[in-house]
C-alpha atoms as a PDB file:
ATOM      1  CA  UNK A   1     196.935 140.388 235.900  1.00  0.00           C
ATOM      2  CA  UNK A   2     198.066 143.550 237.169  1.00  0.00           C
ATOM      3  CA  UNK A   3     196.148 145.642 239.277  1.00  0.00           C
ATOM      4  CA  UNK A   4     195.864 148.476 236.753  1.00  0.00           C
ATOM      5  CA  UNK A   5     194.164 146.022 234.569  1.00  0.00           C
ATOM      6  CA  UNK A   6     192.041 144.814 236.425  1.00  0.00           C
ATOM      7  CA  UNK A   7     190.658 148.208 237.283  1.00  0.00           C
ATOM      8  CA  UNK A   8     190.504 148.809 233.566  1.00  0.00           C
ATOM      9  CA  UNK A   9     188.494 145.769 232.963  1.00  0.00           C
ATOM     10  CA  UNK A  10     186.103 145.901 235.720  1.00  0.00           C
ATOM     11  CA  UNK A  11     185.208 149.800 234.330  1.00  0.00           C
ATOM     12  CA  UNK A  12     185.321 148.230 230.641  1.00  0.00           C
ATOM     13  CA  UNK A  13     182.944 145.181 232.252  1.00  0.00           C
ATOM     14  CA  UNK A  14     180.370 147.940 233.598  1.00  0.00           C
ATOM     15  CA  UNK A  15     180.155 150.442 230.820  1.00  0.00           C
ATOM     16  CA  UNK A  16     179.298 146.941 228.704  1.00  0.00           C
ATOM     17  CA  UNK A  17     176.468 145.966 230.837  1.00  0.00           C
ATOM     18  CA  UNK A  18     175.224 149.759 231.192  1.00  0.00           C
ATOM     19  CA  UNK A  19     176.317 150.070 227.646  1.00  0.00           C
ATOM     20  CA  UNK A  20     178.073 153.300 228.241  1.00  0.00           C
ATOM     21  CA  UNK A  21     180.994 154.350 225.724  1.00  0.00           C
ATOM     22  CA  UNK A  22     184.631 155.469 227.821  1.00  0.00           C
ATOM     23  CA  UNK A  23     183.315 159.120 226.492  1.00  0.00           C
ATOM     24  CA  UNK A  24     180.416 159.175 228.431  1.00  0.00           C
ATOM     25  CA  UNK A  25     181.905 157.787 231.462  1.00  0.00           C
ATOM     26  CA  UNK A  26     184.613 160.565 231.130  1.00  0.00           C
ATOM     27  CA  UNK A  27     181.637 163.009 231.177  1.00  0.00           C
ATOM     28  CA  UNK A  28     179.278 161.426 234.109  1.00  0.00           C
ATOM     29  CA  UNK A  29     182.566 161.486 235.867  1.00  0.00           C
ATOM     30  CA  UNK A  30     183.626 164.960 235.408  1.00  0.00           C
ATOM     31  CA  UNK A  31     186.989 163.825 234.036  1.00  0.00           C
ATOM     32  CA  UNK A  32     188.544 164.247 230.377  1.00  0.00           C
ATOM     33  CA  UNK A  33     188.074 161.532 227.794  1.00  0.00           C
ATOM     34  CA  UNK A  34     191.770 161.555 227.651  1.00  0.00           C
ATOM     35  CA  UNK A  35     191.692 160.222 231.304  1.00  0.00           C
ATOM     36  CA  UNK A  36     189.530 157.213 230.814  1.00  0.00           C
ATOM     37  CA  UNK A  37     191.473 156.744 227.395  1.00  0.00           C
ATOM     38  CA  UNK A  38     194.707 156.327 229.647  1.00  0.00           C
ATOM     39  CA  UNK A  39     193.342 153.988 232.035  1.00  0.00           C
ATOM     40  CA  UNK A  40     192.746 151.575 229.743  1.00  0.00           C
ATOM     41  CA  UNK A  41     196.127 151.976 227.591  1.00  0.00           C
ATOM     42  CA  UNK A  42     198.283 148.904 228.524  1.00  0.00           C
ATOM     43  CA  UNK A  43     201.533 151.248 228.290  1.00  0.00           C
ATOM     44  CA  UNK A  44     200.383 153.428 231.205  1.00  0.00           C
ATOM     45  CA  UNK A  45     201.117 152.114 233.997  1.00  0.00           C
ATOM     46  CA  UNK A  46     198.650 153.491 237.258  1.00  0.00           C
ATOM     47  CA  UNK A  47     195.183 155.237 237.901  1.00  0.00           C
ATOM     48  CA  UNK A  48     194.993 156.644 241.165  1.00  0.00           C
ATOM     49  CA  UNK A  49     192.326 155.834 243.542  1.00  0.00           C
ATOM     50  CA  UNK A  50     190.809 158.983 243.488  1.00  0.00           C
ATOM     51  CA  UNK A  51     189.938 158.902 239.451  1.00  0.00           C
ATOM     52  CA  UNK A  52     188.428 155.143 240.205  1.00  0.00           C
ATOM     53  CA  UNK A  53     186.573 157.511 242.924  1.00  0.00           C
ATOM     54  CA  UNK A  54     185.432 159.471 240.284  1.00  0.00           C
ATOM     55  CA  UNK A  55     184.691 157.051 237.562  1.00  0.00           C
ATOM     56  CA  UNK A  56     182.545 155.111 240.511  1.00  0.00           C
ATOM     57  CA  UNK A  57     180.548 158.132 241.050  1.00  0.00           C
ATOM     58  CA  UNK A  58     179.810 158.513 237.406  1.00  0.00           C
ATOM     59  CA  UNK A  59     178.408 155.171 237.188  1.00  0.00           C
ATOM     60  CA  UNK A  60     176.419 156.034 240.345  1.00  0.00           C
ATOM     61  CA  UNK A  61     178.354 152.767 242.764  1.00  0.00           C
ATOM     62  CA  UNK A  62     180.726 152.824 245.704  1.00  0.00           C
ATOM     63  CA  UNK A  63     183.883 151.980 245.799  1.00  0.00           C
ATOM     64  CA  UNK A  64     182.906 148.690 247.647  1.00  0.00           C
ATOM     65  CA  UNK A  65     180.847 147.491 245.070  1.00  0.00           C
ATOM     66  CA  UNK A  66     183.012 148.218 242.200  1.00  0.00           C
ATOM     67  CA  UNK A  67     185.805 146.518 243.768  1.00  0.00           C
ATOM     68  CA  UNK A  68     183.247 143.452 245.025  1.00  0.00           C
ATOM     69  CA  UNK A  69     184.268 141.181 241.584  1.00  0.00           C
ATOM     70  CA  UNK A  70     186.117 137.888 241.117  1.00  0.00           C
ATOM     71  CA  UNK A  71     188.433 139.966 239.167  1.00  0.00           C
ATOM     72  CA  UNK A  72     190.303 141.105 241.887  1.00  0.00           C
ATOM     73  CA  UNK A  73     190.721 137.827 243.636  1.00  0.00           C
ATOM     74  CA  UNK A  74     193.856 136.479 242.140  1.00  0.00           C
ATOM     75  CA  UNK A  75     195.868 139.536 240.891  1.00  0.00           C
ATOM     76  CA  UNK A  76     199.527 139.514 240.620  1.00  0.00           C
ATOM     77  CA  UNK A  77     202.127 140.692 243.615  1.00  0.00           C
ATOM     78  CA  UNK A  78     202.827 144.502 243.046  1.00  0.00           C
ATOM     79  CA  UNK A  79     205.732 144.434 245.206  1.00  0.00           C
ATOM     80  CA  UNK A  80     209.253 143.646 242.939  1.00  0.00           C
END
């Protein structure tokens, strides 16, 4: 797994336990819909750091604890 999709899954993971819709974290996150719509599109192919900022601060967490997840344990070399 990519980095980019594991970023994308661990938002998708929390807005399923908070049950929050990508809409609404757009909105708590003061970022368009479009933007969370992209993050999660497999054909796109980064989200910068400072969007997961912003997306984190939506759902009220740092950035430690958002990246604090198995999912990011085992994730593919970026470097080709």
């Amino acid at each position: 797994m990519s980095v980019k999709d594991a970023v994308a899954e661990r938002f998708l993971q929390i807005c399923k336990e908070r049950n929050i819709k990508l809409n609404e974290l757009a909105n708590r996150s003061g970022v368009t819909p479009s933007t969370a719509y992209s993050m999660v599109d497999k054909s796109r192919r980064d989200v910068s750091v400072v969007t997961v900022k912003k997306f984190c601060d939506g759902l009220d967490i740092s950035l430690r604890e958002f990246f604090d997840s198995e999912i990011f344990d085992s994730l593919e070399q970026e470097i080709v």
